[in-house]
ModelCIF file with pLDDT and N, C-alpha, C, O atoms, coordinates in Angstrom:
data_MODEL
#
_entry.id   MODEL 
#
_entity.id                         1 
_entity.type                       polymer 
_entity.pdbx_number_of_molecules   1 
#
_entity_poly.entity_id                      1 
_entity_poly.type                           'polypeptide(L)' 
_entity_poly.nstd_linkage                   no 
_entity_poly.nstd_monomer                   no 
_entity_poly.pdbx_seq_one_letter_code       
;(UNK)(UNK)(UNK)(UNK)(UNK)(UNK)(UNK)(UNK)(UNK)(UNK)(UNK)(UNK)(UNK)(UNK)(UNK)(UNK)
(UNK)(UNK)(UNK)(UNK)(UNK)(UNK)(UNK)(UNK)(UNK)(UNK)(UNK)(UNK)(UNK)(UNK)(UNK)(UNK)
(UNK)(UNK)(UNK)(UNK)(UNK)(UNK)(UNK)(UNK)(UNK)(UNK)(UNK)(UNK)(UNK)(UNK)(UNK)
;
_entity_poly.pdbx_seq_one_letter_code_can   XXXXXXXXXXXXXXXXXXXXXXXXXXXXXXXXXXXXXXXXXXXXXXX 
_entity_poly.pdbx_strand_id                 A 
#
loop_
_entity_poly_seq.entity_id 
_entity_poly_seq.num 
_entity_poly_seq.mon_id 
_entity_poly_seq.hetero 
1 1  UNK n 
1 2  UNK n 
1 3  UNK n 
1 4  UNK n 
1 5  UNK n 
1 6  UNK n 
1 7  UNK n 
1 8  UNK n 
1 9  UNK n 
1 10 UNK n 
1 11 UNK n 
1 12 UNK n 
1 13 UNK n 
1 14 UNK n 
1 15 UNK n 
1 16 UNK n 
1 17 UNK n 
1 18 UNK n 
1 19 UNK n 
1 20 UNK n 
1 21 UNK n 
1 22 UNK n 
1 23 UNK n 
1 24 UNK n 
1 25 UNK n 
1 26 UNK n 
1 27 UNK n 
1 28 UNK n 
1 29 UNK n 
1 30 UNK n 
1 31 UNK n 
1 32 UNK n 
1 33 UNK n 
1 34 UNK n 
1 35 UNK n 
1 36 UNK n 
1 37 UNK n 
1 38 UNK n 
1 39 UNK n 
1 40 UNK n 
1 41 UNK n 
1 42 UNK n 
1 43 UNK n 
1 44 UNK n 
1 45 UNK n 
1 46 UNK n 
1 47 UNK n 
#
_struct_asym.id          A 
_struct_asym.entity_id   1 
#
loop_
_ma_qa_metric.id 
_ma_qa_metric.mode 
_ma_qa_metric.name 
_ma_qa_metric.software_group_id 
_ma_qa_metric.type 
1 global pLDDT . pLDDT 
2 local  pLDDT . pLDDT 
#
_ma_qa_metric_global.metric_id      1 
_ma_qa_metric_global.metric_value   89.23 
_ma_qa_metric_global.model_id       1 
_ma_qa_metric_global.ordinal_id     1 
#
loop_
_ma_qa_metric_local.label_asym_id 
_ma_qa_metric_local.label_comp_id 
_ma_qa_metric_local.label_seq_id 
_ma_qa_metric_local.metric_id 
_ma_qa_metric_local.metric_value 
_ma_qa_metric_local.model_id 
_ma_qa_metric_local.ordinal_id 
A UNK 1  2 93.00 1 1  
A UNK 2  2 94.00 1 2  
A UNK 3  2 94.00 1 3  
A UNK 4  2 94.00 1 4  
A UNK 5  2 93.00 1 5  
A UNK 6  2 91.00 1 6  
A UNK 7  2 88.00 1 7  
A UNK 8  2 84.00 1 8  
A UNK 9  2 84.00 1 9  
A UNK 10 2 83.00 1 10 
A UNK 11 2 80.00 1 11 
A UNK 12 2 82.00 1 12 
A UNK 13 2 86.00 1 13 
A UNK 14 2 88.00 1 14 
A UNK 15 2 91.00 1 15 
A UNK 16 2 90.00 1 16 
A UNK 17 2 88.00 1 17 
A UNK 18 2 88.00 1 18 
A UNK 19 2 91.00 1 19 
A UNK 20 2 92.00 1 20 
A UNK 21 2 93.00 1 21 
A UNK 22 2 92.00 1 22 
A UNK 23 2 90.00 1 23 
A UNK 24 2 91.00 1 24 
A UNK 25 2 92.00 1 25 
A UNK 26 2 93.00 1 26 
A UNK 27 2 92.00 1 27 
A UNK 28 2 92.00 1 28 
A UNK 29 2 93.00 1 29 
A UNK 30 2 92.00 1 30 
A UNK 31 2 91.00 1 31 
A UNK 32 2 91.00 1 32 
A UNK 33 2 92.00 1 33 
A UNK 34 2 91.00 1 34 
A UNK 35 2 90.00 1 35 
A UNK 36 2 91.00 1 36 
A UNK 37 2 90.00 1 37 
A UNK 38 2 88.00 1 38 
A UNK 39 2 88.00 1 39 
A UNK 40 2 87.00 1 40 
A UNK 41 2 84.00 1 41 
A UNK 42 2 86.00 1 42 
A UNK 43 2 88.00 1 43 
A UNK 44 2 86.00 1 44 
A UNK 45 2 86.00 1 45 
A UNK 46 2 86.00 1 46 
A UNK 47 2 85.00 1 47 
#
loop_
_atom_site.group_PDB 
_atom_site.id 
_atom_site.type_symbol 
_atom_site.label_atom_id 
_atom_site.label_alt_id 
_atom_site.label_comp_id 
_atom_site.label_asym_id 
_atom_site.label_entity_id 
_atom_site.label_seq_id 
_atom_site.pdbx_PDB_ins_code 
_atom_site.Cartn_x 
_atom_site.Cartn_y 
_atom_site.Cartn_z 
_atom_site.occupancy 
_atom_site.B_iso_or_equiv 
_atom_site.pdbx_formal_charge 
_atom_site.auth_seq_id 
_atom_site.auth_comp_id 
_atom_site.auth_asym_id 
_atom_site.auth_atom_id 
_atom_site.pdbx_PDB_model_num 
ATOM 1   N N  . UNK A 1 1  ? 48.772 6.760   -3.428 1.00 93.00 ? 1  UNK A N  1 
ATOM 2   C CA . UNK A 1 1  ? 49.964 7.601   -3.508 1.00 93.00 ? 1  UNK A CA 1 
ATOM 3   C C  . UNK A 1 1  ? 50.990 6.966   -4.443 1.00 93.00 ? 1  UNK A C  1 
ATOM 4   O O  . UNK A 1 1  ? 51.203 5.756   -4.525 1.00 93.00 ? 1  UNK A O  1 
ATOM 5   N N  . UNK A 1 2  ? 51.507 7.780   -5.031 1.00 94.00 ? 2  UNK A N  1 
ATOM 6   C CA . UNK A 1 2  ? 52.707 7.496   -6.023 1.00 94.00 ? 2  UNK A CA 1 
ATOM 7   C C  . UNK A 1 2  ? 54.015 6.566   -5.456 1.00 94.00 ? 2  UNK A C  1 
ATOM 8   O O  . UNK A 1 2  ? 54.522 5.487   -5.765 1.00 94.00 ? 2  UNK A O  1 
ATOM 9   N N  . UNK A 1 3  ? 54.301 7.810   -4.269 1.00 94.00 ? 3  UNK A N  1 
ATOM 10  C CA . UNK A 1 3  ? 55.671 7.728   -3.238 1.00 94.00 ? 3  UNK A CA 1 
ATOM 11  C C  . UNK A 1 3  ? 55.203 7.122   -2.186 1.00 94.00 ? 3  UNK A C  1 
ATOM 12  O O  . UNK A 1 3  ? 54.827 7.709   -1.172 1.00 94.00 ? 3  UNK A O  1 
ATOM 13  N N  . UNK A 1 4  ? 55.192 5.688   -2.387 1.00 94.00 ? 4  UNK A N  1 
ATOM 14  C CA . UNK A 1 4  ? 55.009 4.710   -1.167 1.00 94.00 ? 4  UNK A CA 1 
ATOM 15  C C  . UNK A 1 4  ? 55.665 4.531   -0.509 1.00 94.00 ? 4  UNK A C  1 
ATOM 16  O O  . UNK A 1 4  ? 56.776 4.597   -1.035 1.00 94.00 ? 4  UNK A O  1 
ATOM 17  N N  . UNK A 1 5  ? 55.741 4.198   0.959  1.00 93.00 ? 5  UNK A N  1 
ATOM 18  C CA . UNK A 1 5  ? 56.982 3.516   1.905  1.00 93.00 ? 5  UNK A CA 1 
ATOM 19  C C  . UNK A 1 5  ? 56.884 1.682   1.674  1.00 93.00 ? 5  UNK A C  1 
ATOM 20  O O  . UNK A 1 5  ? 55.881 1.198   1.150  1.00 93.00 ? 5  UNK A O  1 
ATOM 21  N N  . UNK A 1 6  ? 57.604 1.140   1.961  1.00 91.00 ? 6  UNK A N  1 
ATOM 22  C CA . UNK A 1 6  ? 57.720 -0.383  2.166  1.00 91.00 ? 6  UNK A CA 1 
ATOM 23  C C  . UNK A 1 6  ? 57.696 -0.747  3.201  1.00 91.00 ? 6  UNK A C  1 
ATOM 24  O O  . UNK A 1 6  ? 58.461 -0.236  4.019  1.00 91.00 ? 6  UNK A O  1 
ATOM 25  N N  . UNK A 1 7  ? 56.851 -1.731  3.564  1.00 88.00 ? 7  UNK A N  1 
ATOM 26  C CA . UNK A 1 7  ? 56.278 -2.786  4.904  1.00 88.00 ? 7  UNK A CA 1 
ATOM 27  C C  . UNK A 1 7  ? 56.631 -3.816  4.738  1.00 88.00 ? 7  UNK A C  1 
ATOM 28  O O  . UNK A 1 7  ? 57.033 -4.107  3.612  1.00 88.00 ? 7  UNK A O  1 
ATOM 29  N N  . UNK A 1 8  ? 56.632 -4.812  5.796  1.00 84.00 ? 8  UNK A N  1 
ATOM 30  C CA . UNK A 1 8  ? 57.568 -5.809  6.025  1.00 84.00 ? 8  UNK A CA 1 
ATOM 31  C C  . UNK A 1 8  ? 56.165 -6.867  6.003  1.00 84.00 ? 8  UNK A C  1 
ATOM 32  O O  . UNK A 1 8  ? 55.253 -6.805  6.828  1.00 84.00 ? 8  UNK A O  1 
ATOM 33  N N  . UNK A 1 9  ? 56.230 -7.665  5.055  1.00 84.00 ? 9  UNK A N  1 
ATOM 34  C CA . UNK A 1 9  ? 54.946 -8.783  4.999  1.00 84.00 ? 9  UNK A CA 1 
ATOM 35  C C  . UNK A 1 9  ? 55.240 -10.532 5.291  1.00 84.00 ? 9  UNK A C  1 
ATOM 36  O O  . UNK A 1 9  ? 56.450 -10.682 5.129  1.00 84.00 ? 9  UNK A O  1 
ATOM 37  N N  . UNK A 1 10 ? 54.850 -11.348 5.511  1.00 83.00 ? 10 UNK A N  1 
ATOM 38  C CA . UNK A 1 10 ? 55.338 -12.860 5.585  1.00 83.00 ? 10 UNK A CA 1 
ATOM 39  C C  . UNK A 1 10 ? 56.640 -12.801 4.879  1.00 83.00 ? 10 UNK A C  1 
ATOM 40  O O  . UNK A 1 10 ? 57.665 -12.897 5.554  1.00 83.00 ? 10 UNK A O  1 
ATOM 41  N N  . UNK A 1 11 ? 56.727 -12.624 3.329  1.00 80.00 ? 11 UNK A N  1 
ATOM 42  C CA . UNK A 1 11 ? 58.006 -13.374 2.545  1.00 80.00 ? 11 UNK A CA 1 
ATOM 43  C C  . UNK A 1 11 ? 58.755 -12.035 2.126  1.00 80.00 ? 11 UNK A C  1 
ATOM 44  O O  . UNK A 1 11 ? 59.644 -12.184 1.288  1.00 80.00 ? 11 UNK A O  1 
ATOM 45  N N  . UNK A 1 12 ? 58.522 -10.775 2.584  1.00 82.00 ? 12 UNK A N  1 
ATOM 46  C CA . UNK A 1 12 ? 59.456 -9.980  2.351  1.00 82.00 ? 12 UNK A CA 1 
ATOM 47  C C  . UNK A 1 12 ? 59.184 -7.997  2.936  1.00 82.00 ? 12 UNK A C  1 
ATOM 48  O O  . UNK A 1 12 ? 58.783 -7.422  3.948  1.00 82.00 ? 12 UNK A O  1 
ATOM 49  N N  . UNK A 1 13 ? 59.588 -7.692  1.859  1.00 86.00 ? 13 UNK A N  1 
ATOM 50  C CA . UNK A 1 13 ? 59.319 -6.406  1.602  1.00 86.00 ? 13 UNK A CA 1 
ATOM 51  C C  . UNK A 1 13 ? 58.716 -6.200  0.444  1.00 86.00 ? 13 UNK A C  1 
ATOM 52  O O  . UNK A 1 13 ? 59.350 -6.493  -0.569 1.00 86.00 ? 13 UNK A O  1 
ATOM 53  N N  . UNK A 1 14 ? 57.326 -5.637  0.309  1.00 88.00 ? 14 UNK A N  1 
ATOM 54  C CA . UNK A 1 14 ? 56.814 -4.762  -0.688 1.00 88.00 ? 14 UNK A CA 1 
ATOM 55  C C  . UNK A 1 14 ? 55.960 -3.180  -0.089 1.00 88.00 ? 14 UNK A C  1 
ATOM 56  O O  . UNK A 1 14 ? 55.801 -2.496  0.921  1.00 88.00 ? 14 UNK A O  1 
ATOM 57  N N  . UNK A 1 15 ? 55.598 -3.259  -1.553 1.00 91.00 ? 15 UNK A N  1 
ATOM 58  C CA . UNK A 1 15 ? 55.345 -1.453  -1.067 1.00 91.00 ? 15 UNK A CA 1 
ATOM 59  C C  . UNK A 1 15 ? 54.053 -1.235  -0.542 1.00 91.00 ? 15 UNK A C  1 
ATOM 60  O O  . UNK A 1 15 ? 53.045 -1.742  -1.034 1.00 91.00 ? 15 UNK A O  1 
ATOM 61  N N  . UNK A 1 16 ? 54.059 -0.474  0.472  1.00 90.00 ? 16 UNK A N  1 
ATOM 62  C CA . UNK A 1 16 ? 52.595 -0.154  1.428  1.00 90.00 ? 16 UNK A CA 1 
ATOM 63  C C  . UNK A 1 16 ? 51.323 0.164   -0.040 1.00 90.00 ? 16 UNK A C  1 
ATOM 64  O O  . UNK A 1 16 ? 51.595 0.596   -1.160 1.00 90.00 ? 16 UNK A O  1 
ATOM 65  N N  . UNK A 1 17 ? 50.265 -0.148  0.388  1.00 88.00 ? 17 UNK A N  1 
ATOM 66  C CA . UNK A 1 17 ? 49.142 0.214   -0.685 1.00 88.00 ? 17 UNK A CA 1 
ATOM 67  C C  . UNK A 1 17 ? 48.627 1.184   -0.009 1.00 88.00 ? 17 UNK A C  1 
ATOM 68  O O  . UNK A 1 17 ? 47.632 1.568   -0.624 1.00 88.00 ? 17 UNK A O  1 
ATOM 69  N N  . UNK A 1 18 ? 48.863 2.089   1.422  1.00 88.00 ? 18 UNK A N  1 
ATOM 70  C CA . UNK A 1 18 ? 48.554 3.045   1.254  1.00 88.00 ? 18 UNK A CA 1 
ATOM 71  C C  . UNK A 1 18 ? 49.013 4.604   2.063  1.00 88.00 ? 18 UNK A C  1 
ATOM 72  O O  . UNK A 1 18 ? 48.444 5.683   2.231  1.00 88.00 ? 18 UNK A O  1 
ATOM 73  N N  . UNK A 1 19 ? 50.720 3.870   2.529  1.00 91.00 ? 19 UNK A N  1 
ATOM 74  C CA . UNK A 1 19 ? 51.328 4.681   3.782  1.00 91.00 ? 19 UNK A CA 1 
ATOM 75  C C  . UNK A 1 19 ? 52.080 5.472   2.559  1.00 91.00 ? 19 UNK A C  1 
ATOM 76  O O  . UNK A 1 19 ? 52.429 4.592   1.771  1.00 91.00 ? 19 UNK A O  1 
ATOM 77  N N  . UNK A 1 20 ? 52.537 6.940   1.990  1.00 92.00 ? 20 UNK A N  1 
ATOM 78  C CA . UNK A 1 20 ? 53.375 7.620   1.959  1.00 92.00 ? 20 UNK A CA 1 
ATOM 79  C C  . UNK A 1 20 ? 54.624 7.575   2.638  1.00 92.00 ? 20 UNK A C  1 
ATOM 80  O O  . UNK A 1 20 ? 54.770 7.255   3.817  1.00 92.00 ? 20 UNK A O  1 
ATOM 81  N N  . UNK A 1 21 ? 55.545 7.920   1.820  1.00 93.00 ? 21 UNK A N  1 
ATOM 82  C CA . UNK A 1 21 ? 56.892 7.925   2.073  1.00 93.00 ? 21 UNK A CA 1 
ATOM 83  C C  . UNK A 1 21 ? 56.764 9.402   3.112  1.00 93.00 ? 21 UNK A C  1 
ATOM 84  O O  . UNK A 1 21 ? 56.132 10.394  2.748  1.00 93.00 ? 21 UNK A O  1 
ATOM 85  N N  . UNK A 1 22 ? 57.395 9.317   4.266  1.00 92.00 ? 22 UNK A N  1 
ATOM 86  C CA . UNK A 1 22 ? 57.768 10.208  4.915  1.00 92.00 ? 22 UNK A CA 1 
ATOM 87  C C  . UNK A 1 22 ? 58.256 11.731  4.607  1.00 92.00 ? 22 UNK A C  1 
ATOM 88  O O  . UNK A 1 22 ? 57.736 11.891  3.503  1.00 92.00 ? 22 UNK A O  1 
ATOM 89  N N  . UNK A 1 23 ? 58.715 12.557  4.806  1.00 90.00 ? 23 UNK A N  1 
ATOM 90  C CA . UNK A 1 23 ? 59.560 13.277  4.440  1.00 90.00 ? 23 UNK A CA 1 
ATOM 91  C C  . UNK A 1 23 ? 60.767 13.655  5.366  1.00 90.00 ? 23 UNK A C  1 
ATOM 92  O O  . UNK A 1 23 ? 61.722 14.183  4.796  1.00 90.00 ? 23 UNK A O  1 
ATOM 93  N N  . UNK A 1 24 ? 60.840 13.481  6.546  1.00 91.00 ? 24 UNK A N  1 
ATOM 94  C CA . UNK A 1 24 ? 62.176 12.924  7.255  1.00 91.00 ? 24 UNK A CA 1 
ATOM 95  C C  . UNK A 1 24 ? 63.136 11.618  6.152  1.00 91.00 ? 24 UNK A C  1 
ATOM 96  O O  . UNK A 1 24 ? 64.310 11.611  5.782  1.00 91.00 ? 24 UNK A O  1 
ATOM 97  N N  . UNK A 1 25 ? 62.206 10.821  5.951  1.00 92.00 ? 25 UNK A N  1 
ATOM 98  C CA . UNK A 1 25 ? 62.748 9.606   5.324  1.00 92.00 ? 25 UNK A CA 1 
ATOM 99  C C  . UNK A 1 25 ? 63.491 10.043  3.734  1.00 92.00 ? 25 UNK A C  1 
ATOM 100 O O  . UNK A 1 25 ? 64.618 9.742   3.340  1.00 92.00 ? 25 UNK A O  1 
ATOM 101 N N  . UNK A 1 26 ? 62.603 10.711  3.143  1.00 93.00 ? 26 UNK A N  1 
ATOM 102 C CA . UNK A 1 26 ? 62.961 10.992  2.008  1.00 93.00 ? 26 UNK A CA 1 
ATOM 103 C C  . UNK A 1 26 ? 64.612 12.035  1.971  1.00 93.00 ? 26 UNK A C  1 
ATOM 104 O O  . UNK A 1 26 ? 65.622 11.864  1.288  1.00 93.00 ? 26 UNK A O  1 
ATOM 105 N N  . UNK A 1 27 ? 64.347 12.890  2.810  1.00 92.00 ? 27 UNK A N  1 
ATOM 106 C CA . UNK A 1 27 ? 65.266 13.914  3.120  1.00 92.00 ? 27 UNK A CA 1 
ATOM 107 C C  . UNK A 1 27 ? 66.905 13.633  4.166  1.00 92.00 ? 27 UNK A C  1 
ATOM 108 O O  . UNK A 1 27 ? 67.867 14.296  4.556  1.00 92.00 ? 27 UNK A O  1 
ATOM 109 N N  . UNK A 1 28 ? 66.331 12.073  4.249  1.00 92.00 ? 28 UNK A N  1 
ATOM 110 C CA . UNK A 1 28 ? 67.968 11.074  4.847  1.00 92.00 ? 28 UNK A CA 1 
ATOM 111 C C  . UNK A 1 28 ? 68.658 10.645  3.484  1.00 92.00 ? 28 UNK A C  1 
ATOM 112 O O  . UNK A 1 28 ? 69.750 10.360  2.991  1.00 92.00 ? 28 UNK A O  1 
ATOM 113 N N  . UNK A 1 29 ? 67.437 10.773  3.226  1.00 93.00 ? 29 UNK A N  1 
ATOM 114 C CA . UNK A 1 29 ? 68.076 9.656   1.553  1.00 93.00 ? 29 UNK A CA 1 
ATOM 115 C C  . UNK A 1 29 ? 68.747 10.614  0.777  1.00 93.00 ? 29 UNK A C  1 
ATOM 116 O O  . UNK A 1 29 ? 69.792 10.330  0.192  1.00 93.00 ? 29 UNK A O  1 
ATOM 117 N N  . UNK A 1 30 ? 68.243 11.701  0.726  1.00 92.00 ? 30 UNK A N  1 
ATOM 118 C CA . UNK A 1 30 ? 68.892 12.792  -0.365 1.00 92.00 ? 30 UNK A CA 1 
ATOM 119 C C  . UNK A 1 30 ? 70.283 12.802  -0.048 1.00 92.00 ? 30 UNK A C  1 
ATOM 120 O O  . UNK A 1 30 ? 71.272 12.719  -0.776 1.00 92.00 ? 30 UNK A O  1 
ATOM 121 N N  . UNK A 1 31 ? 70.135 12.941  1.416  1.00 91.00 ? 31 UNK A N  1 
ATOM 122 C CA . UNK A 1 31 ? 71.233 13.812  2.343  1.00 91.00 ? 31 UNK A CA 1 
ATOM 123 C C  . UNK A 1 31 ? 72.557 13.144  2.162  1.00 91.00 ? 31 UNK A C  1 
ATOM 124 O O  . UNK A 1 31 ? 73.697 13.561  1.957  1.00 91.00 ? 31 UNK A O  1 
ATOM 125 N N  . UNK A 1 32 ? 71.813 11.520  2.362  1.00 91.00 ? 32 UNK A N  1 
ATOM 126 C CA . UNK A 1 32 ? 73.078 10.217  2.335  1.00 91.00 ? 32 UNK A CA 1 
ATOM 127 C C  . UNK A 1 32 ? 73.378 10.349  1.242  1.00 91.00 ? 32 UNK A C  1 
ATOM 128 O O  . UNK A 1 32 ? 74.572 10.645  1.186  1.00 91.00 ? 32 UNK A O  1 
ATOM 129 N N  . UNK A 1 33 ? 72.871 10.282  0.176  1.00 92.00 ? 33 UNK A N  1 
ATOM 130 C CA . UNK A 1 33 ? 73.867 9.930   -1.141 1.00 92.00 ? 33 UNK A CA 1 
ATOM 131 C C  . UNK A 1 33 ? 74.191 11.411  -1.479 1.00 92.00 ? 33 UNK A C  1 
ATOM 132 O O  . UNK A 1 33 ? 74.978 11.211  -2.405 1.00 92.00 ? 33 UNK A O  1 
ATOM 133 N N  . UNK A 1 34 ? 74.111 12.902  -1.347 1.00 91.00 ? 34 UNK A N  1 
ATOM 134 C CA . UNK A 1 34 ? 74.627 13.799  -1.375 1.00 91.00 ? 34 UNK A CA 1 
ATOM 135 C C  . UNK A 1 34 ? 76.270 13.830  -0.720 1.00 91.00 ? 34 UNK A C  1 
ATOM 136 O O  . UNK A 1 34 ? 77.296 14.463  -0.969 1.00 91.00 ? 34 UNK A O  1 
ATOM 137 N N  . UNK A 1 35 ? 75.939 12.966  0.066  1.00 90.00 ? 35 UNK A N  1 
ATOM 138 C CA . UNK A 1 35 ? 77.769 12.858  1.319  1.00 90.00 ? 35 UNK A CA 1 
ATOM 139 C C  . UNK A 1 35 ? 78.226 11.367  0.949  1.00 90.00 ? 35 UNK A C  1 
ATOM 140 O O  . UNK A 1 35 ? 79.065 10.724  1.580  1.00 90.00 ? 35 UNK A O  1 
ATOM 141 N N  . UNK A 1 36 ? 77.505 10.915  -0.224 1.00 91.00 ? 36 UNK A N  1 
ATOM 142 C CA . UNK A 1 36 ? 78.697 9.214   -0.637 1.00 91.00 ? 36 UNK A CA 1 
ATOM 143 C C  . UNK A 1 36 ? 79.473 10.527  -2.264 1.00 91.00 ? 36 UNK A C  1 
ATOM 144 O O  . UNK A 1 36 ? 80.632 10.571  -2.677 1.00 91.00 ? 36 UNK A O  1 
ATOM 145 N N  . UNK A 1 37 ? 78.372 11.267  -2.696 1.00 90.00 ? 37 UNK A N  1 
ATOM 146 C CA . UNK A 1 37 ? 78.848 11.851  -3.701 1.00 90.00 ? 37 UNK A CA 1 
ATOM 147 C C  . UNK A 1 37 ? 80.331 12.951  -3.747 1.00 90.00 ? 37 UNK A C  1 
ATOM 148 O O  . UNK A 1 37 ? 81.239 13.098  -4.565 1.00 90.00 ? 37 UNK A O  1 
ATOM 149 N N  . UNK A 1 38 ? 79.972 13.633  -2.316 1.00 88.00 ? 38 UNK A N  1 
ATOM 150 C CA . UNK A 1 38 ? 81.463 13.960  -1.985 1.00 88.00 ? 38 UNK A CA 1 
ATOM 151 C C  . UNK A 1 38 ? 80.922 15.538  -1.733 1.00 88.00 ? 38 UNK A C  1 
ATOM 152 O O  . UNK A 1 38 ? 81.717 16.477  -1.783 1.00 88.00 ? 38 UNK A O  1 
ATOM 153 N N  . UNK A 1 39 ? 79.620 15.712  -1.482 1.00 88.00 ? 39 UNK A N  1 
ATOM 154 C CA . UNK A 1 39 ? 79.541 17.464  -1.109 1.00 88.00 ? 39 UNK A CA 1 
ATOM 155 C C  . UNK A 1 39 ? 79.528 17.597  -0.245 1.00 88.00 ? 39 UNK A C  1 
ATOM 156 O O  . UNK A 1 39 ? 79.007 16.752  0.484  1.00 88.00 ? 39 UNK A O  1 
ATOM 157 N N  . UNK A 1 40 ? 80.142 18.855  0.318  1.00 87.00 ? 40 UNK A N  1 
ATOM 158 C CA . UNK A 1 40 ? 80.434 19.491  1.559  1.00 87.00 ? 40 UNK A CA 1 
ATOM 159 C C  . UNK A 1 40 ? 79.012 19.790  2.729  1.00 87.00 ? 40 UNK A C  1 
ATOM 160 O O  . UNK A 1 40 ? 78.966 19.334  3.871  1.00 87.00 ? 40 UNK A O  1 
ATOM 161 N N  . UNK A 1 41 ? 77.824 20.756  2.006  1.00 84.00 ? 41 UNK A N  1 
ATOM 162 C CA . UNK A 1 41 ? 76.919 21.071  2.291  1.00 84.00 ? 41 UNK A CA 1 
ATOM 163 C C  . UNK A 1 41 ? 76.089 19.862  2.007  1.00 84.00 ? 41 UNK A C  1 
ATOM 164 O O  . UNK A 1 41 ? 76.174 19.114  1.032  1.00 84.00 ? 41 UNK A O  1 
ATOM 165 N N  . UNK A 1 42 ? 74.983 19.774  3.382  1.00 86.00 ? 42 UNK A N  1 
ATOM 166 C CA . UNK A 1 42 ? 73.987 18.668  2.782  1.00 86.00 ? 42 UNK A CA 1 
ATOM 167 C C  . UNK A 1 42 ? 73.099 19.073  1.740  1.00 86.00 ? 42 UNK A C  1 
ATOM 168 O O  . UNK A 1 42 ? 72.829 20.257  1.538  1.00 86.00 ? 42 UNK A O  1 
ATOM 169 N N  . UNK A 1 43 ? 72.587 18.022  0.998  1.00 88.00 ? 43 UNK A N  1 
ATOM 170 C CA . UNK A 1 43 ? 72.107 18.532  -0.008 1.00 88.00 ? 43 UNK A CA 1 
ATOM 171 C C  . UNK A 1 43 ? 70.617 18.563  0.507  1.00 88.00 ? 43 UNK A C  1 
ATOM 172 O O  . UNK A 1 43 ? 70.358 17.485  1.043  1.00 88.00 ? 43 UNK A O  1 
ATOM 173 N N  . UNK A 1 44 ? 69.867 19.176  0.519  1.00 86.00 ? 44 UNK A N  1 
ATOM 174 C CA . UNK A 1 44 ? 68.265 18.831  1.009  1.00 86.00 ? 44 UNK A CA 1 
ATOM 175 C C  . UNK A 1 44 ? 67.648 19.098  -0.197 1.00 86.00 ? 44 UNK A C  1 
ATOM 176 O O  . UNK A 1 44 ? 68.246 19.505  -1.193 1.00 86.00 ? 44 UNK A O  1 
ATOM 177 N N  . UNK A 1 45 ? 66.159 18.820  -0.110 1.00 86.00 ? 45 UNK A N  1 
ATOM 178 C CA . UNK A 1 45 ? 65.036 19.005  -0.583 1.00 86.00 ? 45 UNK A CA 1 
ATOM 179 C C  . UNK A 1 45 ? 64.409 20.187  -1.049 1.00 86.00 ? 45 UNK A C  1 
ATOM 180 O O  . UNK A 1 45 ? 63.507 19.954  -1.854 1.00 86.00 ? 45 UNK A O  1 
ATOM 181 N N  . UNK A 1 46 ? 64.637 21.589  -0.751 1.00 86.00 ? 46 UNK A N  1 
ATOM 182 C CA . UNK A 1 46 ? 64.960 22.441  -1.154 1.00 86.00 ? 46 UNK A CA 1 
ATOM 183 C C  . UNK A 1 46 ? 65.932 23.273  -2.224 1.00 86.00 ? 46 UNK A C  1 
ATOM 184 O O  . UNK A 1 46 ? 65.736 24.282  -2.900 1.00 86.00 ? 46 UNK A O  1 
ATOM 185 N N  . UNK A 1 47 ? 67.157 22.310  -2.049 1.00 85.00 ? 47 UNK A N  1 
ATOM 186 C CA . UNK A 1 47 ? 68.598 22.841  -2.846 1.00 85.00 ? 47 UNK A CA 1 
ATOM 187 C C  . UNK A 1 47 ? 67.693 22.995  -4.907 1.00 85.00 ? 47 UNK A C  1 
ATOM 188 O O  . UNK A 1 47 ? 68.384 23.357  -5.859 1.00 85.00 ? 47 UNK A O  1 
#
């Protein structure tokens, strides 16, 4: 997969070799920096 999630290994964080990024997860992220940007409506994945 392209859109990996990150796992927690001995010396850090790198990216899963084979878990996908969520789409709950992805769709916090939009949402959060849609409301640091200053819009009223959340922004989703759809917009």
């Amino acid at each position: 997969y392209i859109f990996r999630r990150t796992i927690l290994t001995l010396t850090g964080y790198e990216i899963s070799p084979k878990e996908p990024i969520s789409y709950n997860a992805m769709a916090a992220w939009i949402k959060g920096v849609g409301r640091i940007l200053g819009i009223e409506d959340n922004v989703i994945c759809y917009s």
